[in-house]
N, C-alpha and C. Protein backbone atom coordinates (compact mmCIF):
# COMPACT_ATOMS: atom_id res chain seq x y z
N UNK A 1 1.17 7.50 7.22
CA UNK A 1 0.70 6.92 8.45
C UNK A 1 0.16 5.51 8.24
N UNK A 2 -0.19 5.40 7.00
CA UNK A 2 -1.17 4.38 6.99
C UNK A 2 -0.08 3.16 6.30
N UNK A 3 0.94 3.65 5.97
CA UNK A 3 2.09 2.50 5.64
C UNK A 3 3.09 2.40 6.84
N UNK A 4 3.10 3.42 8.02
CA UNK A 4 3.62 2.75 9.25
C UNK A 4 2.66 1.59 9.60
N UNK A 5 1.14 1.71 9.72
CA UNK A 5 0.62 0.54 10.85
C UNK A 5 0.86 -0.42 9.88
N UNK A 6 0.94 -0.57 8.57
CA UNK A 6 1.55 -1.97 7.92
C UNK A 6 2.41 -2.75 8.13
N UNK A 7 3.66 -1.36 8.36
CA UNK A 7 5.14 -1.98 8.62
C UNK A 7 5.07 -2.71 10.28
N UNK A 8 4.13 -2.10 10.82
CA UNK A 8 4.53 -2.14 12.41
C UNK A 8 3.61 -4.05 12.64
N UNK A 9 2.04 -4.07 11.71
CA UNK A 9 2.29 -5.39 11.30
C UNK A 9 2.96 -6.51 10.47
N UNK A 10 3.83 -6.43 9.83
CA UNK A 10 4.62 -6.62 9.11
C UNK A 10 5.98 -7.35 10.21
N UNK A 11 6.26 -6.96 11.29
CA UNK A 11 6.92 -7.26 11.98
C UNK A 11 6.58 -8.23 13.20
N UNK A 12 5.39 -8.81 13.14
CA UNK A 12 4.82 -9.89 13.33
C UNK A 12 5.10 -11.15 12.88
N UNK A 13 5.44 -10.85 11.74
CA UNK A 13 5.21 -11.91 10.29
C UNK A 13 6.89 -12.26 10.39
N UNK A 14 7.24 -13.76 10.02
CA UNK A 14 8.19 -14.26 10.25
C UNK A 14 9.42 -13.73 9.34
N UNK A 15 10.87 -13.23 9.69
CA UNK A 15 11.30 -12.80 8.51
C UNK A 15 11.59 -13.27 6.92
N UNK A 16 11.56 -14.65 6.56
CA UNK A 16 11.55 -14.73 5.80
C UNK A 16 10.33 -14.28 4.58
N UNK A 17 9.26 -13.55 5.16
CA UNK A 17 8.35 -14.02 4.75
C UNK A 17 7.97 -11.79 4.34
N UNK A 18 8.32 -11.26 5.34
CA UNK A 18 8.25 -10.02 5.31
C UNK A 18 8.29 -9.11 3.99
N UNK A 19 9.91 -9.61 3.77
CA UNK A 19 10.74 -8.83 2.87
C UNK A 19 9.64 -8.81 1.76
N UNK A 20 9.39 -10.29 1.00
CA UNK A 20 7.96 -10.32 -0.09
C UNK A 20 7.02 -9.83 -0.10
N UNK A 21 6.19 -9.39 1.55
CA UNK A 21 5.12 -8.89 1.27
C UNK A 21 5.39 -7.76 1.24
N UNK A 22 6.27 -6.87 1.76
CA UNK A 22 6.35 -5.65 2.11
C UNK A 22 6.62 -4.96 0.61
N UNK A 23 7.72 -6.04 -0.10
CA UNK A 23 7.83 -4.83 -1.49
C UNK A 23 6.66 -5.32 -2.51
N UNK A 24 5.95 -6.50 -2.42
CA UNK A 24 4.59 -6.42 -2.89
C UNK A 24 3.80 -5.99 -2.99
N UNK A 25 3.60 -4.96 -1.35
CA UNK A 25 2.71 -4.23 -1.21
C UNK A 25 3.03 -2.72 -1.43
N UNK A 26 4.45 -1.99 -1.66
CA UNK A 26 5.00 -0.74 -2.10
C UNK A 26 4.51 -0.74 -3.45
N UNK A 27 4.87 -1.85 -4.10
CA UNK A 27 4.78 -2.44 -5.83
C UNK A 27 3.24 -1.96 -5.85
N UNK A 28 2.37 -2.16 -5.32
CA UNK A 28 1.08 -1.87 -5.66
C UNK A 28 0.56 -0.51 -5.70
N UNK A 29 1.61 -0.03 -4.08
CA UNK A 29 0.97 1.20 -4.07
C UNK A 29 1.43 2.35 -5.56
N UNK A 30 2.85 2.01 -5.38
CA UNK A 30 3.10 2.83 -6.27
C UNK A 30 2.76 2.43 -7.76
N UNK A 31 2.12 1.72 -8.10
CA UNK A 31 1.25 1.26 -9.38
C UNK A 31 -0.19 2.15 -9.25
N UNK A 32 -0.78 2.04 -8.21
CA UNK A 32 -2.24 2.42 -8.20
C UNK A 32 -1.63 4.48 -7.60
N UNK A 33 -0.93 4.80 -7.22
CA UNK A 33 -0.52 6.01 -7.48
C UNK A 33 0.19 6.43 -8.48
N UNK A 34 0.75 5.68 -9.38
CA UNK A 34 1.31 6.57 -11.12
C UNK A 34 -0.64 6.30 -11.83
N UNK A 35 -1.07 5.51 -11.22
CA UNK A 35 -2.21 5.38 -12.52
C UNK A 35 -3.05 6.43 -11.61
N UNK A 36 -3.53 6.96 -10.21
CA UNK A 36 -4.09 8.39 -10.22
C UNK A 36 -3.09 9.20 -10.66
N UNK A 37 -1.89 9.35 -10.87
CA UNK A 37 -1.12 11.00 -11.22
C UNK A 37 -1.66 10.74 -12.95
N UNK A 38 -1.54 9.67 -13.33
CA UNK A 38 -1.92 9.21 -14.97
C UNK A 38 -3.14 10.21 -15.08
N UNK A 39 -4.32 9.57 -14.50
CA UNK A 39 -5.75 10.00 -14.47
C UNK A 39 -5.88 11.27 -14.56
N UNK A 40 -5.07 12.24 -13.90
CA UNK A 40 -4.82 13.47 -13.97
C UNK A 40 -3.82 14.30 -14.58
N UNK A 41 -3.62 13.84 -15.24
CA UNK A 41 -2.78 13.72 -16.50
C UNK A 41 -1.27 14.33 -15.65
N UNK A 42 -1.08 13.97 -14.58
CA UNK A 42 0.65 14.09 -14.24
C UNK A 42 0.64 16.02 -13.49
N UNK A 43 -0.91 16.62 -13.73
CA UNK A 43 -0.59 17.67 -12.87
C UNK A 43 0.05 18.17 -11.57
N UNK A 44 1.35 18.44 -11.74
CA UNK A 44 2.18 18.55 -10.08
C UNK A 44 1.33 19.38 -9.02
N UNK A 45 2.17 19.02 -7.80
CA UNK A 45 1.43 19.11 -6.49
C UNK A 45 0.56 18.16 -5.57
N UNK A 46 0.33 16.84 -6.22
CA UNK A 46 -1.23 16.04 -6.08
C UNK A 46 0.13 14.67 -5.41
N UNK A 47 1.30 14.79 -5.75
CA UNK A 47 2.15 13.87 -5.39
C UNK A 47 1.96 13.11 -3.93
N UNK A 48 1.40 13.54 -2.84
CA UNK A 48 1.34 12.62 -1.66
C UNK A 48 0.15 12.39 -1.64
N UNK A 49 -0.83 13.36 -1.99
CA UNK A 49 -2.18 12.96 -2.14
C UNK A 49 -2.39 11.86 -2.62
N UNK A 50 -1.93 11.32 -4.24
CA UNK A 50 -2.08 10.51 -4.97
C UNK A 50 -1.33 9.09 -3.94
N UNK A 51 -0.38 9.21 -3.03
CA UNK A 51 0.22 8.04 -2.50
C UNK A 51 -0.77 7.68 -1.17
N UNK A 52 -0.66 8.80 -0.39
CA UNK A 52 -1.88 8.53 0.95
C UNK A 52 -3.07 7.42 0.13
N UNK A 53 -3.82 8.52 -1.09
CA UNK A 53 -4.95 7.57 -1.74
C UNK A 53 -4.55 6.01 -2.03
N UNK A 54 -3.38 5.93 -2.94
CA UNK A 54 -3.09 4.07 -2.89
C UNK A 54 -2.96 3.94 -1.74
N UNK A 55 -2.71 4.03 -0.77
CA UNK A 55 -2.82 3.45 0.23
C UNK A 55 -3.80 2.93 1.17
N UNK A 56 -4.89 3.94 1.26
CA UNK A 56 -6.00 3.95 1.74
C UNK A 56 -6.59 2.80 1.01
N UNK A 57 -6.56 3.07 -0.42
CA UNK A 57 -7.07 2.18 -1.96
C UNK A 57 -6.52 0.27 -1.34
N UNK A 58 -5.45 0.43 -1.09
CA UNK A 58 -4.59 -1.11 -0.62
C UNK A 58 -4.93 -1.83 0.40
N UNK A 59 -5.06 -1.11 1.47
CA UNK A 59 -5.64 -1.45 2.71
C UNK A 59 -7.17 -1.86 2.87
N UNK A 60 -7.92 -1.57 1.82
CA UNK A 60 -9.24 -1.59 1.77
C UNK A 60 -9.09 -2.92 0.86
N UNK A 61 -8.38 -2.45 0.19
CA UNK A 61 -8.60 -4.17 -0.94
C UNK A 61 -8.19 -5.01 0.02
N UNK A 62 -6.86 -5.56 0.80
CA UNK A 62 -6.61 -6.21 2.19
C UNK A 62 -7.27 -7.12 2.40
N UNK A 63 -8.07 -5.73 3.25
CA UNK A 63 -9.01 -6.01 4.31
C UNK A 63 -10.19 -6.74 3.42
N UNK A 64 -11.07 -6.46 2.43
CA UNK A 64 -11.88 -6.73 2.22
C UNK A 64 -11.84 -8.23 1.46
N UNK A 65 -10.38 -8.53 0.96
CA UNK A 65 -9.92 -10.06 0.22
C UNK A 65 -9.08 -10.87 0.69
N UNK A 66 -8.08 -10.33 2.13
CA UNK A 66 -7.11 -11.01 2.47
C UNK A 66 -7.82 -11.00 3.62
N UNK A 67 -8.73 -11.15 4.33
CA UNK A 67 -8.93 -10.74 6.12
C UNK A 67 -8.25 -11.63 6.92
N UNK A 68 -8.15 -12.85 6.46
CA UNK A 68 -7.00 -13.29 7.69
C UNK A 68 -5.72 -13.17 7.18
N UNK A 69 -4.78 -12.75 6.43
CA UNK A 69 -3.21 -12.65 6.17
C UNK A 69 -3.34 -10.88 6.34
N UNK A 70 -4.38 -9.84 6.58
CA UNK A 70 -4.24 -8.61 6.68
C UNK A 70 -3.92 -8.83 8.11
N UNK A 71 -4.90 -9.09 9.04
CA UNK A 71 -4.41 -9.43 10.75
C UNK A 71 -3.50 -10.47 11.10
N UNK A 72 -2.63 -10.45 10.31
CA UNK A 72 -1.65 -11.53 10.99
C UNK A 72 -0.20 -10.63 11.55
C-alpha cells in the first residue's frame, strides 16, 4: 500500500525524471529488507513483513530528509 501512494506520486514528477527515482527507491527498499531477513537470520515466513517494514523505514527517512522532493 505504502509503495502504491509513492507510485501514484511519482506520476506527478516529469517522465524523465521518474524512471530514476522510482528504481532508487525499490533499490533501497529491497536493501533495507534483505538486511531485516539478514537480522533474522533468513527465517521464512517474515517475507512481506520484512518489505511493508522497508517501506514504512523509506518513507520516514523521505519525509524526515527530503520534505520538499517527498511532496512533489
Amino acid at each position: 500500500m505504502l509503495f502504491r501512494l509513492l507510485e501514484e506520486e511519482l506520476d506527478l514528477m516529469p517522465a524523465e525524471v521518474q524512471g530514476p527515482v522510482q528504481d532508487s527507491r525499490r533499490e533501497a527498499i529491497e536493501r533495507r529488507a534483505y538486511l531485516l531477513a539478514e537480522n533474522r537470520g533468513f527465517a521464512p515466513g517474515h517475507e512481506l513483513e520484512d518489505w511493508l517494514t522497508a517501506e514504512r523505514q523509506r518513507m520516514a527517512f523521505e519525509r524526515a530528509f527530503h520534505p520538499v522532493t517527498y511532496w512533489l
